[in-house]
C-alpha atoms as a PDB file:
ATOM      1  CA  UNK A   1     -13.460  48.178 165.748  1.00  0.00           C
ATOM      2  CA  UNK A   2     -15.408  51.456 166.319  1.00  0.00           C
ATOM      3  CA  UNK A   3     -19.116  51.970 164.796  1.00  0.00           C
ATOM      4  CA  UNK A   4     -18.338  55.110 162.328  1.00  0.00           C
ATOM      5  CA  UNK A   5     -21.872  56.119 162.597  1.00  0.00           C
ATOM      6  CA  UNK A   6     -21.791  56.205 166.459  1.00  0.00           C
ATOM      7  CA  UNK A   7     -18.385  58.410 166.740  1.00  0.00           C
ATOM      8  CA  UNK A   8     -17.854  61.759 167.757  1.00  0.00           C
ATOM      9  CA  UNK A   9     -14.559  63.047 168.055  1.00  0.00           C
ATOM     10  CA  UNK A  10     -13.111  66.375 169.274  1.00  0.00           C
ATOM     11  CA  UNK A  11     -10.499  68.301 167.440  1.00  0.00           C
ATOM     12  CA  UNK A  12      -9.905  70.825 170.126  1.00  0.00           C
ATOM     13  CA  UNK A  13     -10.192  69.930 173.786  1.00  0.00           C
ATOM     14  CA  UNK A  14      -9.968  73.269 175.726  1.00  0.00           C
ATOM     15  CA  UNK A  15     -12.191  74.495 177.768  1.00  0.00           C
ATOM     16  CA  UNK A  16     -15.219  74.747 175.561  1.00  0.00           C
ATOM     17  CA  UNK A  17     -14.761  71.542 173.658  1.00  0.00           C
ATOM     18  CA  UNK A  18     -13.847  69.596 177.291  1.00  0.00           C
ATOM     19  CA  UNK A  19     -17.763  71.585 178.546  1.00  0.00           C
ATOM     20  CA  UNK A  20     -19.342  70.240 175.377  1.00  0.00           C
ATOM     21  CA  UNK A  21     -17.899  67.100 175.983  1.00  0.00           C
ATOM     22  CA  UNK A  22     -18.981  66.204 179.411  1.00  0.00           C
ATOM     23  CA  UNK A  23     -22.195  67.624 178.850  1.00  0.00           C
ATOM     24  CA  UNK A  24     -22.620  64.984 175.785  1.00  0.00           C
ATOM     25  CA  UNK A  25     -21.216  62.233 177.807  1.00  0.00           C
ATOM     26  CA  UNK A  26     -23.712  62.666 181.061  1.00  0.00           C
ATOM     27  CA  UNK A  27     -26.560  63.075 178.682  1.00  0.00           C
ATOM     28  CA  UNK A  28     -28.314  59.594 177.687  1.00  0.00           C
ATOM     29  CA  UNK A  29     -27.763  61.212 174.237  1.00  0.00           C
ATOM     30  CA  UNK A  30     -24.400  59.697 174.219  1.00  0.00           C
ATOM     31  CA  UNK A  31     -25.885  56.259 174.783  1.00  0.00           C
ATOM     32  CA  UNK A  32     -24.077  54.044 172.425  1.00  0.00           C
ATOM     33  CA  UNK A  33     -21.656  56.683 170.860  1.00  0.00           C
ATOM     34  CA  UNK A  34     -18.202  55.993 171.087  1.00  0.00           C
ATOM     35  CA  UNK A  35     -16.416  59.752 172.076  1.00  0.00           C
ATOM     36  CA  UNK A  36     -12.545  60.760 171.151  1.00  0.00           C
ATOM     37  CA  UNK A  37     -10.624  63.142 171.576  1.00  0.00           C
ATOM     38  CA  UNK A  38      -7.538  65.223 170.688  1.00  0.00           C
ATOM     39  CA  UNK A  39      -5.496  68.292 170.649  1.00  0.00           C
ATOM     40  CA  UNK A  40      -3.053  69.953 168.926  1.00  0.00           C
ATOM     41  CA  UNK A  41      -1.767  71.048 172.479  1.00  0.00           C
ATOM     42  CA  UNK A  42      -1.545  68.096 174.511  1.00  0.00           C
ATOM     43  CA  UNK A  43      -1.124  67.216 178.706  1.00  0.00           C
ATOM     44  CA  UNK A  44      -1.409  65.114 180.864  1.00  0.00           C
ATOM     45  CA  UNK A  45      -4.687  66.556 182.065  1.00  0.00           C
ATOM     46  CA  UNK A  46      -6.308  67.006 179.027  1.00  0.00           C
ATOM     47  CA  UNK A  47      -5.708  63.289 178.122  1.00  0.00           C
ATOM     48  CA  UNK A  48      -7.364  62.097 181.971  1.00  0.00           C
ATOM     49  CA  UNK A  49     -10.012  64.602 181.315  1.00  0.00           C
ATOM     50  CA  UNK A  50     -11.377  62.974 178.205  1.00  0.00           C
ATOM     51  CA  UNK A  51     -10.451  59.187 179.412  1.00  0.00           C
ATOM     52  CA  UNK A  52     -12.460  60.333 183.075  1.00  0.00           C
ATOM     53  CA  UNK A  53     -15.320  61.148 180.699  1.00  0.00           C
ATOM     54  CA  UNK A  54     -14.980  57.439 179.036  1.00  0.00           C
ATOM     55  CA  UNK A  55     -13.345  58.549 175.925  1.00  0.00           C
ATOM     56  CA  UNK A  56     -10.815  57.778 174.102  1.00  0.00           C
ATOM     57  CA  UNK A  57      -7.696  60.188 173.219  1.00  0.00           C
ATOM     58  CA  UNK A  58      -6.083  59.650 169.975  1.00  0.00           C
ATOM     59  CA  UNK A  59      -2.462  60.533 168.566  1.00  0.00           C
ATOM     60  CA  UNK A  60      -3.369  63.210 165.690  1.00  0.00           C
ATOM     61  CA  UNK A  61      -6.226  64.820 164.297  1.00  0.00           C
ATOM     62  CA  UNK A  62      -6.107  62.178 161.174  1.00  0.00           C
ATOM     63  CA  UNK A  63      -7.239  59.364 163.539  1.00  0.00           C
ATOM     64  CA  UNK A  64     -10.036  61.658 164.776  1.00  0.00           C
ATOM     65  CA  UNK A  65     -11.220  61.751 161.162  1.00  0.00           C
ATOM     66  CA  UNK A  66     -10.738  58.201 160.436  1.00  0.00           C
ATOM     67  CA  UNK A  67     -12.575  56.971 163.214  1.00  0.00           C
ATOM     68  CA  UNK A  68     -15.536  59.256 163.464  1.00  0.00           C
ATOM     69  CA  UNK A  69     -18.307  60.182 160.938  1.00  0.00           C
ATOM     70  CA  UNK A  70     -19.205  63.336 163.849  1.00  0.00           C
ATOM     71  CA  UNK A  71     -15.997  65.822 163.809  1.00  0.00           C
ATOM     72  CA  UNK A  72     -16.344  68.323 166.245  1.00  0.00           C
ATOM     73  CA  UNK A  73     -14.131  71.203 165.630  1.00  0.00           C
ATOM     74  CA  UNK A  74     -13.006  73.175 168.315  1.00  0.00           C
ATOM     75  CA  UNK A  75     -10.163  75.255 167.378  1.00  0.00           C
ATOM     76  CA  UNK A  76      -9.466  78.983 166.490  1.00  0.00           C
ATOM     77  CA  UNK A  77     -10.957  80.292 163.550  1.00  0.00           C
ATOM     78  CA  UNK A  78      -7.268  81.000 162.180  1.00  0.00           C
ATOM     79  CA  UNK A  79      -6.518  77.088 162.634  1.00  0.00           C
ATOM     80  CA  UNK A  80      -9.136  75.955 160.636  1.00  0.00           C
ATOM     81  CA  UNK A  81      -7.725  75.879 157.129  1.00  0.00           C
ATOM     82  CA  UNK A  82      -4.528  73.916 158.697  1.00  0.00           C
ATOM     83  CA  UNK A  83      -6.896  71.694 160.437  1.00  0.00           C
ATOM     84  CA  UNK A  84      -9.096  70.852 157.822  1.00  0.00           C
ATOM     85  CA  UNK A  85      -6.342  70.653 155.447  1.00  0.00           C
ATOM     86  CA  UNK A  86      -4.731  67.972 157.853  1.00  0.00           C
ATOM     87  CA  UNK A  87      -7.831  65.754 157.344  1.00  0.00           C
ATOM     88  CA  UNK A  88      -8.920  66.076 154.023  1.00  0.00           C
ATOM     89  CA  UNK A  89      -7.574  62.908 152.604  1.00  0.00           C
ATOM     90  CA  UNK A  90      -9.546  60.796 155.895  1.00  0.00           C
ATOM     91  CA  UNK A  91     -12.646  62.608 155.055  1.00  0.00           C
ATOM     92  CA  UNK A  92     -15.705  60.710 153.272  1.00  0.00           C
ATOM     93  CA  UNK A  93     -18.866  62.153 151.590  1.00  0.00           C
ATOM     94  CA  UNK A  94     -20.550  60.969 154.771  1.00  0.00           C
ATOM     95  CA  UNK A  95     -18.374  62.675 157.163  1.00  0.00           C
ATOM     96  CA  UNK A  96     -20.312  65.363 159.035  1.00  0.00           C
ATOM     97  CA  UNK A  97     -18.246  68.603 160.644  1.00  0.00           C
ATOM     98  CA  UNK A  98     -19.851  70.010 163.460  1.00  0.00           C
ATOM     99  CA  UNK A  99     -17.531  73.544 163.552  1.00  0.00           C
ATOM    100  CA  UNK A 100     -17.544  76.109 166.728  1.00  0.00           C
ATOM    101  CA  UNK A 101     -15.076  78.167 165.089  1.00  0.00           C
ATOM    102  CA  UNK A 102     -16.557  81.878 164.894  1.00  0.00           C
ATOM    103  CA  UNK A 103     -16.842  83.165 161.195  1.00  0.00           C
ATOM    104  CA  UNK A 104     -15.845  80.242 158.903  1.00  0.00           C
ATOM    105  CA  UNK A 105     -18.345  79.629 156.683  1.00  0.00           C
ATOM    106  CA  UNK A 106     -19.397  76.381 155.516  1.00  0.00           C
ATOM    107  CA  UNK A 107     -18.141  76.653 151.588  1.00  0.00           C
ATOM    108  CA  UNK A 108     -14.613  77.777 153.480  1.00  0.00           C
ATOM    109  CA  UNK A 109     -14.606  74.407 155.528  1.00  0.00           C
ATOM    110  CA  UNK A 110     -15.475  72.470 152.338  1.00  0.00           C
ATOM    111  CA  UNK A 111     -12.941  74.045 150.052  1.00  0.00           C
ATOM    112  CA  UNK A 112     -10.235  73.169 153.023  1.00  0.00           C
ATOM    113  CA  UNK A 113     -11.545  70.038 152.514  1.00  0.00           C
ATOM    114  CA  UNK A 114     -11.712  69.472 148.659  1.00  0.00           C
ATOM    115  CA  UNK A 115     -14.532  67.266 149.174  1.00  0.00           C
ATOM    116  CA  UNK A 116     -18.346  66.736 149.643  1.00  0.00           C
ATOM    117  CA  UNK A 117     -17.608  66.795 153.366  1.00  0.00           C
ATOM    118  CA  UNK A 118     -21.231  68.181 155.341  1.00  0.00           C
ATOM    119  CA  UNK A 119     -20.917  70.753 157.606  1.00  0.00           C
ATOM    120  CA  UNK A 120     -22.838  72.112 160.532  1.00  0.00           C
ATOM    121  CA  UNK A 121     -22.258  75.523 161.936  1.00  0.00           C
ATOM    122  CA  UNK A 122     -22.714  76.143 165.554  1.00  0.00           C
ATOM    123  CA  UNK A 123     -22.370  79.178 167.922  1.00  0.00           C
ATOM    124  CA  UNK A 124     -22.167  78.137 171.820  1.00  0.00           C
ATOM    125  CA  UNK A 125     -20.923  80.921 174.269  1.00  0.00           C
ATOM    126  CA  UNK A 126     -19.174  79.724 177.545  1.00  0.00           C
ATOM    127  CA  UNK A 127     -22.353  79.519 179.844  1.00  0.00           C
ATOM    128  CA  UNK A 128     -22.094  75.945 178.039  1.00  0.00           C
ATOM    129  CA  UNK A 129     -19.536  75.031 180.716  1.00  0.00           C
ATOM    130  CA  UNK A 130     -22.549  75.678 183.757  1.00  0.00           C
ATOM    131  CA  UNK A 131     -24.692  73.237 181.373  1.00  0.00           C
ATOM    132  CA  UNK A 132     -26.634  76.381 180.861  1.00  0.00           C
ATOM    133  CA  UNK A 133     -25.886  77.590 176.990  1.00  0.00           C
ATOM    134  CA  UNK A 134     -27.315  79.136 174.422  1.00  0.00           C
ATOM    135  CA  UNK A 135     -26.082  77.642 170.765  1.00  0.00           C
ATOM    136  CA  UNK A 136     -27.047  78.908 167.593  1.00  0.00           C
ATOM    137  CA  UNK A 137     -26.956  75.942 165.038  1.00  0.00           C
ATOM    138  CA  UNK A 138     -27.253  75.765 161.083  1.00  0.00           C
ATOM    139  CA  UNK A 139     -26.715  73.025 158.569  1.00  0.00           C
ATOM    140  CA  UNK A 140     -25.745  72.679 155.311  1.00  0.00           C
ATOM    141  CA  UNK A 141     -28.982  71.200 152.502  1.00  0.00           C
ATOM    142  CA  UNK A 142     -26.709  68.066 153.008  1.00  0.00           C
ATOM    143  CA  UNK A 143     -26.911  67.326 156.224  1.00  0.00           C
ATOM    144  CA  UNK A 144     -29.752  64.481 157.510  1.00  0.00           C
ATOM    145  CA  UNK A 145     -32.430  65.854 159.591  1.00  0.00           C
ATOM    146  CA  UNK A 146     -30.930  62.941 161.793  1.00  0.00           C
ATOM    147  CA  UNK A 147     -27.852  63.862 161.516  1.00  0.00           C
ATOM    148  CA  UNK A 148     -28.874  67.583 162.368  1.00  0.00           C
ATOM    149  CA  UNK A 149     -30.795  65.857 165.186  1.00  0.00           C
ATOM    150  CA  UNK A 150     -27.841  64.132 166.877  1.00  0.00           C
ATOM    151  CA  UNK A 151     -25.616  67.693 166.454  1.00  0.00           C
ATOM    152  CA  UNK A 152     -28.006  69.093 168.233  1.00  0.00           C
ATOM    153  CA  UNK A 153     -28.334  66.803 170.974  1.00  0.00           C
ATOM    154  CA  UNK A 154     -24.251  67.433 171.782  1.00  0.00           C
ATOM    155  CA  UNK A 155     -25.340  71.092 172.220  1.00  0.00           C
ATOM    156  CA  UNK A 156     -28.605  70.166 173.843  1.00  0.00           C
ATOM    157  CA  UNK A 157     -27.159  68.797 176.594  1.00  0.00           C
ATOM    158  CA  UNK A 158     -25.313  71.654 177.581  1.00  0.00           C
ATOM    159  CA  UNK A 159     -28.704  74.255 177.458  1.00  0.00           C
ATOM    160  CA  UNK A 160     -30.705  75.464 175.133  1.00  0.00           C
ATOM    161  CA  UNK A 161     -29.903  75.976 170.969  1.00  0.00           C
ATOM    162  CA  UNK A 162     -32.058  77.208 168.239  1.00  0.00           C
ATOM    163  CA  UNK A 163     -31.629  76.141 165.029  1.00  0.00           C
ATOM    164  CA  UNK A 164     -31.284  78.987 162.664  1.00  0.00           C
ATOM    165  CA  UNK A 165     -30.497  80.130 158.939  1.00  0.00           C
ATOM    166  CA  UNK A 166     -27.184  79.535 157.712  1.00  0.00           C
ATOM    167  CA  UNK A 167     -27.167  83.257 156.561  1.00  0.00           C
ATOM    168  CA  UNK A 168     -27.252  84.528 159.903  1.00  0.00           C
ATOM    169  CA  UNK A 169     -24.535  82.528 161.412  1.00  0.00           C
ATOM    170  CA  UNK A 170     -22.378  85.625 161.473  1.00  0.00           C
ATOM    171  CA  UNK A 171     -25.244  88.170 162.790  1.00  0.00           C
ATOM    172  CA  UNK A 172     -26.215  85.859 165.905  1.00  0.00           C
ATOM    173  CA  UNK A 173     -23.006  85.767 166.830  1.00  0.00           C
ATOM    174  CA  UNK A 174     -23.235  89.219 169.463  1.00  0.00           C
ATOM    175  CA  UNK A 175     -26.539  87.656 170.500  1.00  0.00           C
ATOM    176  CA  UNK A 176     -25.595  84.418 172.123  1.00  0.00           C
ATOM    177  CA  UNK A 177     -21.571  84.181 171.174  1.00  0.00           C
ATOM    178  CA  UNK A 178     -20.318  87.676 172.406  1.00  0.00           C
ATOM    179  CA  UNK A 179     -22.760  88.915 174.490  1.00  0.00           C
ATOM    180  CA  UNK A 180     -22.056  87.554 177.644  1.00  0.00           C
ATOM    181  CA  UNK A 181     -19.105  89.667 177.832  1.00  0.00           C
ATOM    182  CA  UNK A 182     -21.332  92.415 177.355  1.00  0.00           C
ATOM    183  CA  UNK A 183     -23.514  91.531 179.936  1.00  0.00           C
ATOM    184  CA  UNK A 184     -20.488  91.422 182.078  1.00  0.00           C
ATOM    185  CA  UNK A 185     -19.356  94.632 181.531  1.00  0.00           C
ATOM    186  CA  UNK A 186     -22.988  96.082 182.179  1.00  0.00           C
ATOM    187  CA  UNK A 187     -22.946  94.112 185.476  1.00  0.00           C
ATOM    188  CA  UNK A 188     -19.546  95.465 186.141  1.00  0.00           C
ATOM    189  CA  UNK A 189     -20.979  99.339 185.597  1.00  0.00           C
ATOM    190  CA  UNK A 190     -23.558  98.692 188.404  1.00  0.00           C
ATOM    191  CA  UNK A 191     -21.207  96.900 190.630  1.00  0.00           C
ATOM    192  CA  UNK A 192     -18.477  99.491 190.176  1.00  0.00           C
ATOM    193  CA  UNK A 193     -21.096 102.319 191.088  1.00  0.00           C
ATOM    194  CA  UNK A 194     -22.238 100.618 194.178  1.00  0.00           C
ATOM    195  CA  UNK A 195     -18.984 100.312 195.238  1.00  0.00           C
ATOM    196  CA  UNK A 196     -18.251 104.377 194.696  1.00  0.00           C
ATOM    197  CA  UNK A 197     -21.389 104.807 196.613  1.00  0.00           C
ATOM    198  CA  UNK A 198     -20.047 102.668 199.680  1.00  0.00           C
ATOM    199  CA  UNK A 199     -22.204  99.702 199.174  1.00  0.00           C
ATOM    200  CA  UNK A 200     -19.958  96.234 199.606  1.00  0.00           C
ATOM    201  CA  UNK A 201     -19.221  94.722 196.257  1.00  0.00           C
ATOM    202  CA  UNK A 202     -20.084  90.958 197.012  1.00  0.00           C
ATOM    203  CA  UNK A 203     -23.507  92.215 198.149  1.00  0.00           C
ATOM    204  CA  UNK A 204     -24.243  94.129 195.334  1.00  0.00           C
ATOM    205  CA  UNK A 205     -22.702  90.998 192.773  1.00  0.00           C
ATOM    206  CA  UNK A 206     -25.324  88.692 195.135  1.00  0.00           C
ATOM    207  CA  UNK A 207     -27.809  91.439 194.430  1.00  0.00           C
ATOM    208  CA  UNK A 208     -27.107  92.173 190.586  1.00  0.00           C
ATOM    209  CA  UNK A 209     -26.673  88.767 189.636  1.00  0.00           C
ATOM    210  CA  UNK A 210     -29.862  87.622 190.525  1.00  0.00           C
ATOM    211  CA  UNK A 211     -31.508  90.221 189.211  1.00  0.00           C
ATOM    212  CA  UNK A 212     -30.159  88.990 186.140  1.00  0.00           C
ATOM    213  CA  UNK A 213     -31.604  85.661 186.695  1.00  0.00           C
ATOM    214  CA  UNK A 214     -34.985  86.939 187.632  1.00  0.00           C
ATOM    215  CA  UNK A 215     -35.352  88.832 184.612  1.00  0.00           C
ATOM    216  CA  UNK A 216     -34.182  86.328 182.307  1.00  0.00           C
ATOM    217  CA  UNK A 217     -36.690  84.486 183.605  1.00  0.00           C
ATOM    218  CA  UNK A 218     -39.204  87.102 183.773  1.00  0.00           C
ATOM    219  CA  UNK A 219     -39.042  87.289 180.232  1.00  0.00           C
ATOM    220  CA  UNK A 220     -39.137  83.687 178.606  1.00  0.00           C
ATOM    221  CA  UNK A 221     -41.581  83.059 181.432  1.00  0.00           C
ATOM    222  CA  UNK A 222     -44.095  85.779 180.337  1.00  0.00           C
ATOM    223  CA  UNK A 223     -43.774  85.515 176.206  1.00  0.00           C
ATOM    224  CA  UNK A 224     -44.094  81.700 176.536  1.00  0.00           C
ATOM    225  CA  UNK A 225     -47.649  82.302 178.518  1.00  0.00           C
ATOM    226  CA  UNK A 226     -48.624  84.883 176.018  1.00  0.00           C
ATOM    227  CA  UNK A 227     -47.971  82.442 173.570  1.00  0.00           C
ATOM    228  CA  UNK A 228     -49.929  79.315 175.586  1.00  0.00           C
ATOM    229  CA  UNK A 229     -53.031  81.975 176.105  1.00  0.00           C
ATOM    230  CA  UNK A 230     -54.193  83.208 172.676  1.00  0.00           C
ATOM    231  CA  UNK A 231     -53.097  81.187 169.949  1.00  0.00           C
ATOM    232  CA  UNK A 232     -50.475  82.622 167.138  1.00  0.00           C
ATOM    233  CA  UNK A 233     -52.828  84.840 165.761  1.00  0.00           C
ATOM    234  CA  UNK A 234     -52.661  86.845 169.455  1.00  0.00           C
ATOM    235  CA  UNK A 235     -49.353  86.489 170.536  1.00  0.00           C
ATOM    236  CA  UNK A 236     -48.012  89.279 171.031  1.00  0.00           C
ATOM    237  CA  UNK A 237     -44.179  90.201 170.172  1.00  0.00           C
ATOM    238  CA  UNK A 238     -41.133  89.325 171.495  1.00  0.00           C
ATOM    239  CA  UNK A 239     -40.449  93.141 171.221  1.00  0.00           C
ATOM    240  CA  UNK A 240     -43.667  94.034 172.627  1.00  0.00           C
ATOM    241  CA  UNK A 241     -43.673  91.750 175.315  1.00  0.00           C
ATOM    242  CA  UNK A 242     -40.387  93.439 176.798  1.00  0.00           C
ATOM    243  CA  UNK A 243     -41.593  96.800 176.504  1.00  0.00           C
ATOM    244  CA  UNK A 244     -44.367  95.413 178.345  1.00  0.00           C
ATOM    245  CA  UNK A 245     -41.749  94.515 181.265  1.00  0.00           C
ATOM    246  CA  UNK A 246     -39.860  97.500 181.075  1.00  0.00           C
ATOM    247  CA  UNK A 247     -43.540  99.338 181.896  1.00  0.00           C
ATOM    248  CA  UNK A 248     -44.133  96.979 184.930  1.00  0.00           C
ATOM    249  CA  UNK A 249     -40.770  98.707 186.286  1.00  0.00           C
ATOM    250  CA  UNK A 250     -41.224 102.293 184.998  1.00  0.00           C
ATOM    251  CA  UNK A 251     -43.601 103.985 187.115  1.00  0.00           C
ATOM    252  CA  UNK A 252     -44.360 107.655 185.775  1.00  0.00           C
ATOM    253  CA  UNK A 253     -42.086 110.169 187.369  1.00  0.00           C
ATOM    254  CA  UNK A 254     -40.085 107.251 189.526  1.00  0.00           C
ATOM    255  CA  UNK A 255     -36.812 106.426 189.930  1.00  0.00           C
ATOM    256  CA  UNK A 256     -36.721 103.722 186.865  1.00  0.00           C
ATOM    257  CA  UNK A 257     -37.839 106.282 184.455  1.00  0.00           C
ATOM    258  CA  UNK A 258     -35.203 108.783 185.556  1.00  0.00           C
ATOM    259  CA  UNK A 259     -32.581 106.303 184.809  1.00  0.00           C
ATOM    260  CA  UNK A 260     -34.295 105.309 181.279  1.00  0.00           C
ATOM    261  CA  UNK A 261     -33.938 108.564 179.812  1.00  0.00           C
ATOM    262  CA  UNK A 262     -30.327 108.833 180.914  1.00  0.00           C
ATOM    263  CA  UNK A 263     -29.653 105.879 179.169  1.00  0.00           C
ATOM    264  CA  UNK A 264     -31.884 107.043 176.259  1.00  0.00           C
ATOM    265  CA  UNK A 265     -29.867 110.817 176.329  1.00  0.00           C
ATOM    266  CA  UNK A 266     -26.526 108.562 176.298  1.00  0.00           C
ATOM    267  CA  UNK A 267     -27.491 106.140 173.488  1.00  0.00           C
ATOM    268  CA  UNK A 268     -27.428 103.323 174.802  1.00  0.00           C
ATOM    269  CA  UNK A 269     -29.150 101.290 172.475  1.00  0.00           C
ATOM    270  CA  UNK A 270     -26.944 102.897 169.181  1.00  0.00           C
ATOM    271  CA  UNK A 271     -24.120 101.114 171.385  1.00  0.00           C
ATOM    272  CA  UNK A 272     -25.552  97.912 171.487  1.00  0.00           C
ATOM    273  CA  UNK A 273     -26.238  98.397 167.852  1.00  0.00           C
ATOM    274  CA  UNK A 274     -22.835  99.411 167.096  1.00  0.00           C
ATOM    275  CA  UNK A 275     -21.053  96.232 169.048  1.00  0.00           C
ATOM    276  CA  UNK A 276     -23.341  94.081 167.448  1.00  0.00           C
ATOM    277  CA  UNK A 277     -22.445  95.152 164.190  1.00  0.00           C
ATOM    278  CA  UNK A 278     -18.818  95.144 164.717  1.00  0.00           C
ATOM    279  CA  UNK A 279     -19.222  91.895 165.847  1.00  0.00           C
ATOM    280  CA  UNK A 280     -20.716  90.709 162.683  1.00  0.00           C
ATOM    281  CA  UNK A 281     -18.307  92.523 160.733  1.00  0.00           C
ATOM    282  CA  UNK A 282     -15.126  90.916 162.463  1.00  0.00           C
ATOM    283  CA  UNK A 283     -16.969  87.578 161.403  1.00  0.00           C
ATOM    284  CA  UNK A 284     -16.751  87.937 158.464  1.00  0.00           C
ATOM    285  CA  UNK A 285     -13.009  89.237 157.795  1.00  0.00           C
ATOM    286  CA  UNK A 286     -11.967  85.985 160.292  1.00  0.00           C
ATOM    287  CA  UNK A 287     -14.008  83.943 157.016  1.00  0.00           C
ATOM    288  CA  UNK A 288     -11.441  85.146 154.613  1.00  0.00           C
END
């Protein structure tokens, strides 16, 4: 008979929840938890997948619930009420849902529930699938801080996560959720230019790409040794310490600066603004 404290099952195996999944199982976080899975959408290969990872694929998403106190739910945020719905009967006061699904608030999950079910909000993006995510991740008062812990370690295990305020679920969505698109389609302006100019694309994608990686870098690299060097009362800003990068580039009257106030003159930061916020607003029509 399965441990119900040492079960995490997966409502939702598609390509994020099959990422999260193999990232849990190769971690030694998964030590001595017992991992099932199912979809609404069944094959063939989405059964091997999650027996090749040693779990275990059950028949609906009522077993899921009966047999595991950890629920991850992986489904579109349109499913959920059906979903949750489905389970509420199998659900106990020490059930814990761990929910991916973009928007849906905790109170909605609980009221598809009709119980004292505890809920944890997360928001992955795909990089999840490299191991190399970003999740955003909130709790209800409910949850255990070890029961928070052990959430955490299914996201941890696929990158990096931040725990957060459950009031800002929907606003960090375009910071970690969305915005790899966005970085996408930036990429794709600068690889689309280099090709007008006559520059090969895969050279510029080679070229691009890691400049994306450098910087990245560049920047959690230099605000965590401003942090290490002065104590809190000296750190500078995270703000700060990117203008403070953006100088290093800028020299007066080059090339960088040029391009700066064309981006400036075209408003590009009132469009980053302006996704972001439309962002948060479709969150929060997809919660009602």
């Amino acid at each position: 008979m399965t441990d119900f404290m040492t079960s995490l099952g997966f409502i939702g195996v598609g390509n994020m929840g099959l990422a999260l999944m193999k990232g849990f199982a190769d971690s030694t976080a998964s030590d001595s938890v017992s991992i099932f899975g199912y979809d609404c959408f069944p094959d063939p290969d989405k059964r091997k997948s999650v027996e090749n990872l040693g779990g275990t694929w059950l028949d609906s998403e009522s077993e899921i619930a009966k047999r595991c106190k950890y629920i991850l739910l992986g489904v579109k945020p349109q499913s959920v009420r059906e979903v949750v719905t489905k389970i509420a009967a199998d659900l106990t006061g020490e059930s814990v849902i761990i929910s991916i699904c973009a928007g849906i608030s905790s109170e909605f999950i609980r009221s598809c529930a009709g119980n004292a079910v505890k809920v944890v909000r997360v928001m992955p993006n795909t990089p999840v699938m490299l191991g190399l995510g970003a999740s955003a991740v909130s709790a209800d008062e409910s949850v255990t801080a070890a029961e928070l812990d052990f959430a955490c370690s299914v996201f941890g295990s696929c990158g990096i996560y931040e725990v957060i305020p459950s009031d800002k679920m929907n606003e960090v969505i375009c910071v970690n959720g969305s915005s790899p698109a966005f970085i996408y389609a930036f990429a794709k302006s600068f690889i689309d230019y280099a090709a007008e100019q006559g520059i090969d694309s895969e050279s510029a994608l080679s070229l691009f790409t890691q400049t994306l990686v450098g910087s990245a870098k560049m920047m959690s690299n230099t605000y965590e040794s401003e942090k290490s060097r002065g104590g809190a009362e000296a750190v500078k800003t995270v703000q700060s310490v990117i203008d403070g990068l953006i100088s290093q580039v800028c020299s007066p009257g080059g090339t960088t600066v040029a391009g700066m106030e064309q981006m400036r003159e075209n408003g590009f930061s009132e469009a980053v603004k302006k996704a972001c916020e439309a962002c948060t607003a479709r969150a929060a029509e997809l919660a009602n």
